[in-house]
PDB file of N, CA and C in Angstrom:
ATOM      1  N   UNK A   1      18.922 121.256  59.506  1.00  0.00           N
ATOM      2  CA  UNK A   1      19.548 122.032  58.447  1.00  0.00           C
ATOM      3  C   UNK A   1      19.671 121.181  57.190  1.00  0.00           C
ATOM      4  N   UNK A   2      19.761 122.005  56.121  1.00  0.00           N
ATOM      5  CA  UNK A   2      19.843 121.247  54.950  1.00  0.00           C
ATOM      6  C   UNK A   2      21.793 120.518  54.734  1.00  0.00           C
ATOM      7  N   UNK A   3      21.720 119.520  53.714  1.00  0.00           N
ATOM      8  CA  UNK A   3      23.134 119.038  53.898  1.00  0.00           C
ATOM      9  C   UNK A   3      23.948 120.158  53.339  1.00  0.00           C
ATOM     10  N   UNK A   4      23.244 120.899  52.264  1.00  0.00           N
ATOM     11  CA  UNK A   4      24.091 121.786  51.540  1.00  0.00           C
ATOM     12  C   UNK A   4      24.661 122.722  51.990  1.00  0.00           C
ATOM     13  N   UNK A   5      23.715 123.379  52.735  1.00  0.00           N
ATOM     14  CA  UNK A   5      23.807 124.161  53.907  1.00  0.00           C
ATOM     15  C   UNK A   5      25.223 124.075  54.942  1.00  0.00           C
ATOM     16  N   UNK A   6      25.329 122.538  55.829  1.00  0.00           N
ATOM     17  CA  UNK A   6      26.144 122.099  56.230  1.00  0.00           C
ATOM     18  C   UNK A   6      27.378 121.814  55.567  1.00  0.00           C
ATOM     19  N   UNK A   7      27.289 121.311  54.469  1.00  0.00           N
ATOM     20  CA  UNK A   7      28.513 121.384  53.473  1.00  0.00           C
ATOM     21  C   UNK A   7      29.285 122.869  53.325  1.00  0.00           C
ATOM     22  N   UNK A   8      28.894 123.756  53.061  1.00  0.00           N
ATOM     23  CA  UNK A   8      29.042 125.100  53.089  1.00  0.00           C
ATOM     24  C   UNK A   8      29.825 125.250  54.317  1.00  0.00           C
ATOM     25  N   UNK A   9      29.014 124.930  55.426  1.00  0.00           N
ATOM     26  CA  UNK A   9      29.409 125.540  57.014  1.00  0.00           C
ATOM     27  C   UNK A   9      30.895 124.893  57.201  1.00  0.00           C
ATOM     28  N   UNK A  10      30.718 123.421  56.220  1.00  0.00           N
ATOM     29  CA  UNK A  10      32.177 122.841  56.896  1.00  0.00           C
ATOM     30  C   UNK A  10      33.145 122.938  55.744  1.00  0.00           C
ATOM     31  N   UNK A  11      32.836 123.780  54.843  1.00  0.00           N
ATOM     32  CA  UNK A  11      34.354 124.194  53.966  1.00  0.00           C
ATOM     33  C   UNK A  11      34.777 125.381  54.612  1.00  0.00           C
ATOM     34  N   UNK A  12      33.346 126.402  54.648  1.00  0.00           N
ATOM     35  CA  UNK A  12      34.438 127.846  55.616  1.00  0.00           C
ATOM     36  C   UNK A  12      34.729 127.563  56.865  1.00  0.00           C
ATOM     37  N   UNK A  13      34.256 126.438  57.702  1.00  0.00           N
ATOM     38  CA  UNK A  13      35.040 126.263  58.414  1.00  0.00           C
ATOM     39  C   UNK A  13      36.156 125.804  59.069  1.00  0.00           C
ATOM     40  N   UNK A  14      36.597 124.640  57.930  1.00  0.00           N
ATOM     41  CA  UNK A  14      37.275 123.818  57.868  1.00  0.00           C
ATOM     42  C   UNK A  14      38.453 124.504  56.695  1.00  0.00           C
ATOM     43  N   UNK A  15      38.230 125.391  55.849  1.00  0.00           N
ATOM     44  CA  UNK A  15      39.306 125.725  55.404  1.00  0.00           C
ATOM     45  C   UNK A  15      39.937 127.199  56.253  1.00  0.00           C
ATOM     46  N   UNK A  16      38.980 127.206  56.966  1.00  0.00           N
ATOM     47  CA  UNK A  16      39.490 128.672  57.878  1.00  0.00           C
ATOM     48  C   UNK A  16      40.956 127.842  58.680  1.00  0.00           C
ATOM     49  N   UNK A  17      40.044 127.335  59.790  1.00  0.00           N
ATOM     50  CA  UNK A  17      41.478 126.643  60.534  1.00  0.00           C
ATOM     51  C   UNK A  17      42.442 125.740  59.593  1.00  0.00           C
ATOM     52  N   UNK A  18      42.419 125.509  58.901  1.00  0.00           N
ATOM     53  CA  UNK A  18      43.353 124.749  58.286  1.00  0.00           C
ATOM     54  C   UNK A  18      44.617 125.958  57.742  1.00  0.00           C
ATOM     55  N   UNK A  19      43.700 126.895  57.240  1.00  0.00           N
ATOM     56  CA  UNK A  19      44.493 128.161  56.862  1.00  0.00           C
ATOM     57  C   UNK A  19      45.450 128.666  58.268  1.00  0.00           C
ATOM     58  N   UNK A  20      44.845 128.866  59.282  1.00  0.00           N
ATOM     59  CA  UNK A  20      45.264 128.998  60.222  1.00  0.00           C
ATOM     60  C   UNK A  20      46.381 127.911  61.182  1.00  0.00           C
ATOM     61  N   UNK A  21      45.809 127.257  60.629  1.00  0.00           N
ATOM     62  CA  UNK A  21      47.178 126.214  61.546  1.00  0.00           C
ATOM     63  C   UNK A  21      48.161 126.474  60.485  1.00  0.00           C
ATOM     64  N   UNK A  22      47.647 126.151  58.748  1.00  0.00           N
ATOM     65  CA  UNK A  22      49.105 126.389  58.230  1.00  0.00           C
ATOM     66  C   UNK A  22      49.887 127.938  58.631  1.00  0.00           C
ATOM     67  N   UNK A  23      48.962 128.893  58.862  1.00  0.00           N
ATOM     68  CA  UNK A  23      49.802 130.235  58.898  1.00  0.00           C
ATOM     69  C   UNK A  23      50.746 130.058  60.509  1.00  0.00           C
ATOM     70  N   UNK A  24      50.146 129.207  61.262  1.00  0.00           N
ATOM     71  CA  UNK A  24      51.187 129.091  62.569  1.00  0.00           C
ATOM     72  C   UNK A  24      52.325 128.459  62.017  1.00  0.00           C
ATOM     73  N   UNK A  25      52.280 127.464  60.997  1.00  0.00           N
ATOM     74  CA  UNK A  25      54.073 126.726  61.075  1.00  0.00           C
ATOM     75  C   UNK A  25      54.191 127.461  59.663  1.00  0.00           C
ATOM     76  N   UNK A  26      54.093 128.379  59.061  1.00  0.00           N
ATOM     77  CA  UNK A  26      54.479 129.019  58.510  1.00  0.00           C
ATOM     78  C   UNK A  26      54.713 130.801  58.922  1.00  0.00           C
ATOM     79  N   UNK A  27      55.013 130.983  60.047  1.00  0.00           N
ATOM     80  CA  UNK A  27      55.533 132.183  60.774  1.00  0.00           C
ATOM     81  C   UNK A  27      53.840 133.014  60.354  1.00  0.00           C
ATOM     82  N   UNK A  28      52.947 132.741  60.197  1.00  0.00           N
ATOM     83  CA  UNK A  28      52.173 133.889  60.442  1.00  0.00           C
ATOM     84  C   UNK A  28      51.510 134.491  58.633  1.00  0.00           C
ATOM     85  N   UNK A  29      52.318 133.673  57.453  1.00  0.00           N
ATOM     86  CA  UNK A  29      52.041 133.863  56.494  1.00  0.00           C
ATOM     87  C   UNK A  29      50.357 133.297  56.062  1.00  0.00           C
ATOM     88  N   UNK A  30      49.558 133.996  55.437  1.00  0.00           N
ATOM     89  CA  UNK A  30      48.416 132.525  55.497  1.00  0.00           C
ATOM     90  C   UNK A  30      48.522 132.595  54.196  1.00  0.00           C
ATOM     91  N   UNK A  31      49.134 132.774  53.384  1.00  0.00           N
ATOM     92  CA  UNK A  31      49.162 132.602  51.797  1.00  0.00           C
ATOM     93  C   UNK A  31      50.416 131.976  51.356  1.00  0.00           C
ATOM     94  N   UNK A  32      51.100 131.087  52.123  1.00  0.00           N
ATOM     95  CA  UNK A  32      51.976 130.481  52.310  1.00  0.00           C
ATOM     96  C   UNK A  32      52.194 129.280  51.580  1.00  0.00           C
ATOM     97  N   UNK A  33      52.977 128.604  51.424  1.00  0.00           N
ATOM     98  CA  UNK A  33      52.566 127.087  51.056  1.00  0.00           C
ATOM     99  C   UNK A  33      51.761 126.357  51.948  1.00  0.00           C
ATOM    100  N   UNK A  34      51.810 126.160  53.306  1.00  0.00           N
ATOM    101  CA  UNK A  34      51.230 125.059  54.546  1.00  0.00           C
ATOM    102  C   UNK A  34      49.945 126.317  54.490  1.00  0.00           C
ATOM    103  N   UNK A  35      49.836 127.355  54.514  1.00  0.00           N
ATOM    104  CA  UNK A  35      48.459 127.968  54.262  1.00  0.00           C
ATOM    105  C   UNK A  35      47.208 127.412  53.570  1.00  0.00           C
ATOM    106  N   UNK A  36      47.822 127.417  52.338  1.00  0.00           N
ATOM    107  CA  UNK A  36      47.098 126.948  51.451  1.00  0.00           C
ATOM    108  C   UNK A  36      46.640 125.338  51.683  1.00  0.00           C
ATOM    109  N   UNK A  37      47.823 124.640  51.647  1.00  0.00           N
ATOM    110  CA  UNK A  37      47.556 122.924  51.154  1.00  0.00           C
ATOM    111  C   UNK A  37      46.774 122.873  52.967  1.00  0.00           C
ATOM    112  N   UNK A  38      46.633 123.268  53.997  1.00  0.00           N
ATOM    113  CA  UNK A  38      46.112 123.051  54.493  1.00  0.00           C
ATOM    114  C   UNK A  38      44.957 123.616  54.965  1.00  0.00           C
ATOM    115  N   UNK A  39      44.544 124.528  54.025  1.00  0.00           N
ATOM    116  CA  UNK A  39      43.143 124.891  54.292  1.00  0.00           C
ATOM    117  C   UNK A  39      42.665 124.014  53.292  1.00  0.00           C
ATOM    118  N   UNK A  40      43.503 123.856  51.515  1.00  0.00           N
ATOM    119  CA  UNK A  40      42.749 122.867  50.831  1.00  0.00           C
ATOM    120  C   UNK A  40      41.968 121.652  51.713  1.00  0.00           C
ATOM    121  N   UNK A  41      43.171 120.903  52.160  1.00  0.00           N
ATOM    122  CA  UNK A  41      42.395 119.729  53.336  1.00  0.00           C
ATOM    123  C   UNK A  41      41.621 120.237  53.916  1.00  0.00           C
ATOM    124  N   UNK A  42      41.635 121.141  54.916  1.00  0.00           N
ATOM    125  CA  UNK A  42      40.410 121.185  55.537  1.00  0.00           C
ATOM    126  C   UNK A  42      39.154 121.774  54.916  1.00  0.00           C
ATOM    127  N   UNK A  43      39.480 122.298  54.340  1.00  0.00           N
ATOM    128  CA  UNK A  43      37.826 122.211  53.209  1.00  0.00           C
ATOM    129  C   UNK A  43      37.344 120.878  52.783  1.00  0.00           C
ATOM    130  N   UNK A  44      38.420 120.315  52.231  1.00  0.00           N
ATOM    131  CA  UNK A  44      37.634 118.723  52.248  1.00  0.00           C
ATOM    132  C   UNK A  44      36.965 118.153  53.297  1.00  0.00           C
ATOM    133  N   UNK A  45      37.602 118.253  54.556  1.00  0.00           N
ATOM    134  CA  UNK A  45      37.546 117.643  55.803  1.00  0.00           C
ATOM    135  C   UNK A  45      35.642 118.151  55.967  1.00  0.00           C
ATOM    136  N   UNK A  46      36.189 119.268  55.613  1.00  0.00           N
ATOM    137  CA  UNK A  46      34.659 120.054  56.010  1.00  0.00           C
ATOM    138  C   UNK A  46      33.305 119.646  54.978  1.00  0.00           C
ATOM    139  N   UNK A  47      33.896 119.266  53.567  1.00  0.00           N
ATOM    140  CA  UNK A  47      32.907 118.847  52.861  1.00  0.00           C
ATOM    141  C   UNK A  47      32.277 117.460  53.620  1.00  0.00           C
ATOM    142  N   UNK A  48      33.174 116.879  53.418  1.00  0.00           N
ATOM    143  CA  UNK A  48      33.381 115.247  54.402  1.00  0.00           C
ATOM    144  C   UNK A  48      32.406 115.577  55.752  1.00  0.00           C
ATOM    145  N   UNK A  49      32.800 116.234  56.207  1.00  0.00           N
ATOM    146  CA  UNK A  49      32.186 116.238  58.003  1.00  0.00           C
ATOM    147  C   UNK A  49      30.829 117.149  57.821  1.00  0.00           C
ATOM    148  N   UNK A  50      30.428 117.750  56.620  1.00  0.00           N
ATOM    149  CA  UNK A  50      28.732 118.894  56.891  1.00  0.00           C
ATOM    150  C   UNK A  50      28.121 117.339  55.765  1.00  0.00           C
ATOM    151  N   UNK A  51      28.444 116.796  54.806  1.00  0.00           N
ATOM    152  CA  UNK A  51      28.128 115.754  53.933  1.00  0.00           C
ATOM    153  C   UNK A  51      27.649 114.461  54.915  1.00  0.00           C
ATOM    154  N   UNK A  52      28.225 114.021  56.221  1.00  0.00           N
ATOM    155  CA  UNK A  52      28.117 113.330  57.123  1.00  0.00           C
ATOM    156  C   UNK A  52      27.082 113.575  58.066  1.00  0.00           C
ATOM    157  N   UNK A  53      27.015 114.951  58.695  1.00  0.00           N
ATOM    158  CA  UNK A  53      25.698 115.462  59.324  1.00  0.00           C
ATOM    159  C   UNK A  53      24.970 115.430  58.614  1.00  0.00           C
ATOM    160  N   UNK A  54      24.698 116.124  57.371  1.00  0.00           N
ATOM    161  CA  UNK A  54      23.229 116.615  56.703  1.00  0.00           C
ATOM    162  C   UNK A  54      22.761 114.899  56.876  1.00  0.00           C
ATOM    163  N   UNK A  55      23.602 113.634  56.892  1.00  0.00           N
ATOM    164  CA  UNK A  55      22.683 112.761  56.385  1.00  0.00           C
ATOM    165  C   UNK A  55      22.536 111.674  57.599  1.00  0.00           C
ATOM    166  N   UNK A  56      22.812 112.121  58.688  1.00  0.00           N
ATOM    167  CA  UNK A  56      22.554 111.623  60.116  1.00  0.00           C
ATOM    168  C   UNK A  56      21.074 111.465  60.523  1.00  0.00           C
TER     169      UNK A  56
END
């Protein structure tokens, strides 16, 4: 796969669960404060981790 490609795969995926863990300690909200700042991170995480494959 291309890196860009992978970059892509690991922001929606990485800001999905991040959204999601914040909406668990935030009762279920995902537009929450811990919603947000932790899907922000995990979109990074995800840039970070598809940026790391593409170049394996």
């Amino acid at each position: 796969m291309e890196t860009k490609r992978l970059i892509y795969l690991g922001i929606f995926i990485g800001s999905g669960l991040g959204s999601w863990i914040g909406s668990v300690l935030d009762h279920g909200n995902f537009f929450g404060v811990w919603g947000i700042v932790l899907g922000g991170v995990g979109a990074l995480l995800g840039v970070w981790g598809g940026y790391k494959l593409g170049n394996w």
